[in-house]
Protein backbone atom coordinates (compact mmCIF):
# COMPACT_ATOMS: atom_id res chain seq x y z
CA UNK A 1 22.94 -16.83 33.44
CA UNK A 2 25.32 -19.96 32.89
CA UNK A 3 24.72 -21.14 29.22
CA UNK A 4 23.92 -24.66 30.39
CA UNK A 5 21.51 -23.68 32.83
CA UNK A 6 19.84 -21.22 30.10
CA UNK A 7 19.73 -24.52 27.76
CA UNK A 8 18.10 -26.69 30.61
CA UNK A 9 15.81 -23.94 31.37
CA UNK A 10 15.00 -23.54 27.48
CA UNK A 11 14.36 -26.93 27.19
CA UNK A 12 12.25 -27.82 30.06
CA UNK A 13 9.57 -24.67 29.58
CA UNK A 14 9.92 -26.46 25.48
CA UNK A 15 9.02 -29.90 27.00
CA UNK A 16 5.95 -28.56 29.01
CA UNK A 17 4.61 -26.39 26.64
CA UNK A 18 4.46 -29.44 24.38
CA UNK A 19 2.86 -31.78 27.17
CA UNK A 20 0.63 -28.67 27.90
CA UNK A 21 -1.03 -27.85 24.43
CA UNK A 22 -3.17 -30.19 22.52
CA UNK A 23 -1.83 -31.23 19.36
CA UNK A 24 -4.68 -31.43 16.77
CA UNK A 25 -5.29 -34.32 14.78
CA UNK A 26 -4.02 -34.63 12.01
CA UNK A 27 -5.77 -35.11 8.81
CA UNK A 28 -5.63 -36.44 4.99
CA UNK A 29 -4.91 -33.02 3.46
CA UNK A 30 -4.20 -29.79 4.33
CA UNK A 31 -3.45 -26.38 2.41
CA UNK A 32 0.24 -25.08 2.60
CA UNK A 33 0.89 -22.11 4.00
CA UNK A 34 0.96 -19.30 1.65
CA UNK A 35 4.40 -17.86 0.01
CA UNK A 36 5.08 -14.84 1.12
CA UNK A 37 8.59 -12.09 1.02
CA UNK A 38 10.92 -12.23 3.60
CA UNK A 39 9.93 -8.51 4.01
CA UNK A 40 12.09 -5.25 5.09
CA UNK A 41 13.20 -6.97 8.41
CA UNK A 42 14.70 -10.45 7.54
CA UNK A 43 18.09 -10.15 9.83
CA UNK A 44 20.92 -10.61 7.36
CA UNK A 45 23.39 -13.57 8.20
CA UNK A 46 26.34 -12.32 8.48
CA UNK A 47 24.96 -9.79 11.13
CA UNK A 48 23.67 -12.90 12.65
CA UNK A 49 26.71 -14.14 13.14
CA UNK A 50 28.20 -11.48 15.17
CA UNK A 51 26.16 -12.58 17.83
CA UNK A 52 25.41 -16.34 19.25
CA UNK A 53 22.21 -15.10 20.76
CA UNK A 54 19.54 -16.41 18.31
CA UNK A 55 18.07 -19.51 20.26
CA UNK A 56 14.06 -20.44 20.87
CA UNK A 57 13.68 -18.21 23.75
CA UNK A 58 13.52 -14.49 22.02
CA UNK A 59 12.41 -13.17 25.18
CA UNK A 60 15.68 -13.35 26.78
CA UNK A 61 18.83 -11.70 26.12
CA UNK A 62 22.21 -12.56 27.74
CA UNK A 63 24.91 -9.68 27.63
CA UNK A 64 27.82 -10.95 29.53
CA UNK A 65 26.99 -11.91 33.06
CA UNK A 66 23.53 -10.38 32.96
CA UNK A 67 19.78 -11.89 31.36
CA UNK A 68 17.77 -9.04 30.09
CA UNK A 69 14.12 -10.11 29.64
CA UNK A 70 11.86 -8.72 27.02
CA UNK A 71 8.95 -6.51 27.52
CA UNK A 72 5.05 -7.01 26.52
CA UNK A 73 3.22 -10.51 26.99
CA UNK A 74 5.03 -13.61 26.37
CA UNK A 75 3.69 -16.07 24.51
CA UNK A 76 4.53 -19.88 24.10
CA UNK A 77 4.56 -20.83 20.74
CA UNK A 78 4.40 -24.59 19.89
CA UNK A 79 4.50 -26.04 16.17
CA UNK A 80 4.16 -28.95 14.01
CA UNK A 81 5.60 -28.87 10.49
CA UNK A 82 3.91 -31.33 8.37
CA UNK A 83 3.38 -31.53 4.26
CA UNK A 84 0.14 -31.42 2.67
CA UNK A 85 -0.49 -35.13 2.72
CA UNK A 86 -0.54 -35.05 6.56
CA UNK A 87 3.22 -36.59 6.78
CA UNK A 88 5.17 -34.94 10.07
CA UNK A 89 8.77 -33.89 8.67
CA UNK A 90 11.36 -33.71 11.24
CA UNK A 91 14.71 -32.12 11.30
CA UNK A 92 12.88 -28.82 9.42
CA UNK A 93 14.93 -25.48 10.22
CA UNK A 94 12.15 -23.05 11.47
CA UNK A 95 13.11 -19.33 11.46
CA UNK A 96 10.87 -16.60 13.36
CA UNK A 97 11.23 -12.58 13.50
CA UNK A 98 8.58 -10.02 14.51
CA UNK A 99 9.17 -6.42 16.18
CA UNK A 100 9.19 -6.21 19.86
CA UNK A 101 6.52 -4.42 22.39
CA UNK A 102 7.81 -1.26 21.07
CA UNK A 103 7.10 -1.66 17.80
CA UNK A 104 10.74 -2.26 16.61
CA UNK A 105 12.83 -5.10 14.54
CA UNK A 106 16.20 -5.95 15.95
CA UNK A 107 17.91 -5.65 12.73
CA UNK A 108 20.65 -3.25 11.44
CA UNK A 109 19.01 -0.57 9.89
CA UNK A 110 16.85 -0.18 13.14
CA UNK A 111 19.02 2.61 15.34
CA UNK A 112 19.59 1.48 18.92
CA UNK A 113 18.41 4.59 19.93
CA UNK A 114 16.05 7.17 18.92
CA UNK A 115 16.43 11.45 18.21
CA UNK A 116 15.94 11.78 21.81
CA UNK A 117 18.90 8.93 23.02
CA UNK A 118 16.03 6.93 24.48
CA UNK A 119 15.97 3.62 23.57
CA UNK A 120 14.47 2.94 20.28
CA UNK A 121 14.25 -0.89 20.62
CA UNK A 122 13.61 -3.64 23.65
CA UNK A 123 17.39 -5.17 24.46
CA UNK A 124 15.73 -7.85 26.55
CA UNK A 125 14.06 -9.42 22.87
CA UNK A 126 16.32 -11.17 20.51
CA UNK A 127 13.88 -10.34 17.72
CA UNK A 128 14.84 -13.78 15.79
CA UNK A 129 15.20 -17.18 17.10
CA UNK A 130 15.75 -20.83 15.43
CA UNK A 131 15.24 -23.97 15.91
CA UNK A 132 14.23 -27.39 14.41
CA UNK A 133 11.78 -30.15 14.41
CA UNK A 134 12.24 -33.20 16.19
CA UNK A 135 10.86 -37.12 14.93
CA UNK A 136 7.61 -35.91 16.11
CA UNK A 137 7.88 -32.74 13.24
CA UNK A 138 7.48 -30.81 16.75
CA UNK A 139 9.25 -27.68 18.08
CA UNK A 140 8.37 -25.23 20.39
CA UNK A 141 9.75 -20.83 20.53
CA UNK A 142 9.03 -18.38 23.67
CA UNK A 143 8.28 -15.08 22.06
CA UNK A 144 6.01 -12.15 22.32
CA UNK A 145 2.32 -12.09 21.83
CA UNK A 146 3.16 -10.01 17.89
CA UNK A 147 1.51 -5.96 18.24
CA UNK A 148 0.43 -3.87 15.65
CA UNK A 149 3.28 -1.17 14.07
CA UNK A 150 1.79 1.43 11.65
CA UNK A 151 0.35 0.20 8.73
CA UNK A 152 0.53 -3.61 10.04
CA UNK A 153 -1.19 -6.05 11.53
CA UNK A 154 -0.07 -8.10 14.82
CA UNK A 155 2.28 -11.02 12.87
CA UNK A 156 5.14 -13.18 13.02
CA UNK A 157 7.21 -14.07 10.15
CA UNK A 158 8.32 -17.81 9.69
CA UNK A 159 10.38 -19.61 7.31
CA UNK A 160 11.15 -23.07 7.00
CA UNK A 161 14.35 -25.09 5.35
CA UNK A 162 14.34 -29.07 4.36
CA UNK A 163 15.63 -31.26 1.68
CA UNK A 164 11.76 -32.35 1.39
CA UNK A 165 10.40 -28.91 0.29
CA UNK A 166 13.45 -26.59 0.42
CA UNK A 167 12.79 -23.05 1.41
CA UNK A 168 9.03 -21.74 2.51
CA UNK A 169 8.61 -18.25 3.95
CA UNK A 170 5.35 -17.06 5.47
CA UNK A 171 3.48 -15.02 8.00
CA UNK A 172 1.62 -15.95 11.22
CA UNK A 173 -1.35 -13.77 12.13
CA UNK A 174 -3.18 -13.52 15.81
CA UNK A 175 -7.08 -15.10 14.33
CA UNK A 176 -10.41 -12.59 14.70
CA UNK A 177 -7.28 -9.62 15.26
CA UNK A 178 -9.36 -6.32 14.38
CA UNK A 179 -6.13 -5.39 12.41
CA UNK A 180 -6.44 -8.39 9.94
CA UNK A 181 -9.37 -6.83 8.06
CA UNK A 182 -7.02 -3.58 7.50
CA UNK A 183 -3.48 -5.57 6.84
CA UNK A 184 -2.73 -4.88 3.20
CA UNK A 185 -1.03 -8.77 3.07
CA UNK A 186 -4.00 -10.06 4.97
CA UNK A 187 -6.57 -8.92 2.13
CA UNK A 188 -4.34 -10.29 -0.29
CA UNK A 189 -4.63 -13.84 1.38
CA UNK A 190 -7.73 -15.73 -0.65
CA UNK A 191 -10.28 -16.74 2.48
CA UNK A 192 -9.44 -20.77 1.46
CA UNK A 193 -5.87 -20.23 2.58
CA UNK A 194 -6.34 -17.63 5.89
CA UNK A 195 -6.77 -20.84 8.37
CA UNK A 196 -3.21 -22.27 7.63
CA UNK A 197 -1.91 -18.76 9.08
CA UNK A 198 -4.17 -18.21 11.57
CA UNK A 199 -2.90 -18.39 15.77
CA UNK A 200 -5.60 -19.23 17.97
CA UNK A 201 -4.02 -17.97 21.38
CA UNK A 202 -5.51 -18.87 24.45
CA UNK A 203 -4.65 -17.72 28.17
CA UNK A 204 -1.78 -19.83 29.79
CA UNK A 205 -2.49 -21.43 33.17
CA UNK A 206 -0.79 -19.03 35.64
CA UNK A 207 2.27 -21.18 36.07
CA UNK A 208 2.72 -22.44 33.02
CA UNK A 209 6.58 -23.36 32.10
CA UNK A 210 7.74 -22.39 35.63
CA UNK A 211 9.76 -19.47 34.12
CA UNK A 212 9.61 -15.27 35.36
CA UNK A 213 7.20 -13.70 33.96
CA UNK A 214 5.17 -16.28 33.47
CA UNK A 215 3.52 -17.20 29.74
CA UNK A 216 0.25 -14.92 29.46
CA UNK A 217 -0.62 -16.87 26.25
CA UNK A 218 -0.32 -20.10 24.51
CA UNK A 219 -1.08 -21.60 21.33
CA UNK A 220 -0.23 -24.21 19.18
CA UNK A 221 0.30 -24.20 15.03
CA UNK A 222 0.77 -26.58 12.28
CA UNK A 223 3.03 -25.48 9.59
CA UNK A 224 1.92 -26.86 6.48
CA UNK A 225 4.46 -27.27 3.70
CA UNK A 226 4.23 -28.77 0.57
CA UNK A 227 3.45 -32.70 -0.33
């Protein structure tokens, strides 16, 4: 695909997911979202920078003239990055990384392929995208609905940069997921802070974003940093 269509494309599924999801209201005070490790999986920079690839849509690859488009369900993933006062902060780098349908990171120590030369991890997911906040603290990733992998829990990890707050890592999880109850981080969460990293997906509309395949869910997050 022609990397100015891809951006257009990109940016008009962004603009209706945002005109598509309500934003909640915001209030006086809010709990941050709780510290957490980068984890095993964090994609080193300077591997990063091998490859331009690393955009909002993680469910599309582009290897020369050809798109490769990820496996599982896609979700649309819209967020709001605000402090704990309720303030919206714009111009916040957001981060995200999870494994793909097949249970693998796109990172270097994950082989390309497996024992048996099949492939060990989905080419069509990037595995890590970027972006940042506009005036409205608002910014909007295509990803994957997170699955399970042994010994975790559906998640997504997320970190956020900003002069404001500087550098907050953390971990999305999918809310009422059987899994959470049995996630090792999860327990470790005290209930008071579990709604700040809580998803509440719901079904897209069938042609949501206009895009192939269409979104199969939706949902929309605040990130809460510190005041």
């Amino acid at each position: 695909m022609n990397p100015n269509r891809r951006t257009f494309v990109v940016t008009a599924w962004a603009a209706g997911l945002a005109a598509s999801v309500p934003c909640p209201a915001l209030a006086s005070s809010r709990r941050a979202l709780r510290q957490m490790t980068d984890g095993p999986f964090y994609p080193p920079v300077r591997w990063r920078a091998q490859w331009s690839d690393w955009d909002a849509d993680l469910t599309r690859v582009t290897q020369g003239s050809e798109t490769l488009v990820a496996r599982g369900e896609h979700l649309g993933l819209a967020l709001a990055v605000l402090d704990t006062d309720g303030r919206l902060v714009d111009g916040a780098e957001v981060e995200i990384w999870q494994c793909d349908s097949l249970q693998h990171y796109r990172h270097p120590d994950v082989a390309r392929e497996a024992a048996d030369r099949s492939v060990r991890f989905d080419p069509g997911f990037q595995g890590f995208g970027a972006a940042k906040s506009d005036a409205r603290g608002e910014l909007s990733f295509r990803t994957l609905k997170p699955v399970p992998y042994p010994g975790r829990t559906p998640h997504i990890h997320v970190k956020l940069r900003h002069a404001s707050f500087g550098e907050w890592t953390s971990q999305l999880f999918i809310a009422g997921d059987a899994g959470n109850a049995r996630d090792f981080l999860w327990r470790n969460v005290p209930v008071a802070d579990r709604a700040a990293l809580e998803m509440k997906l719901a079904r897209a509309p069938a042609a949501s974003a206009g895009a192939t395949p269409a979104l199969a869910w939706m949902t929309r997050h605040e990130l809460v940093v510190p005041a």
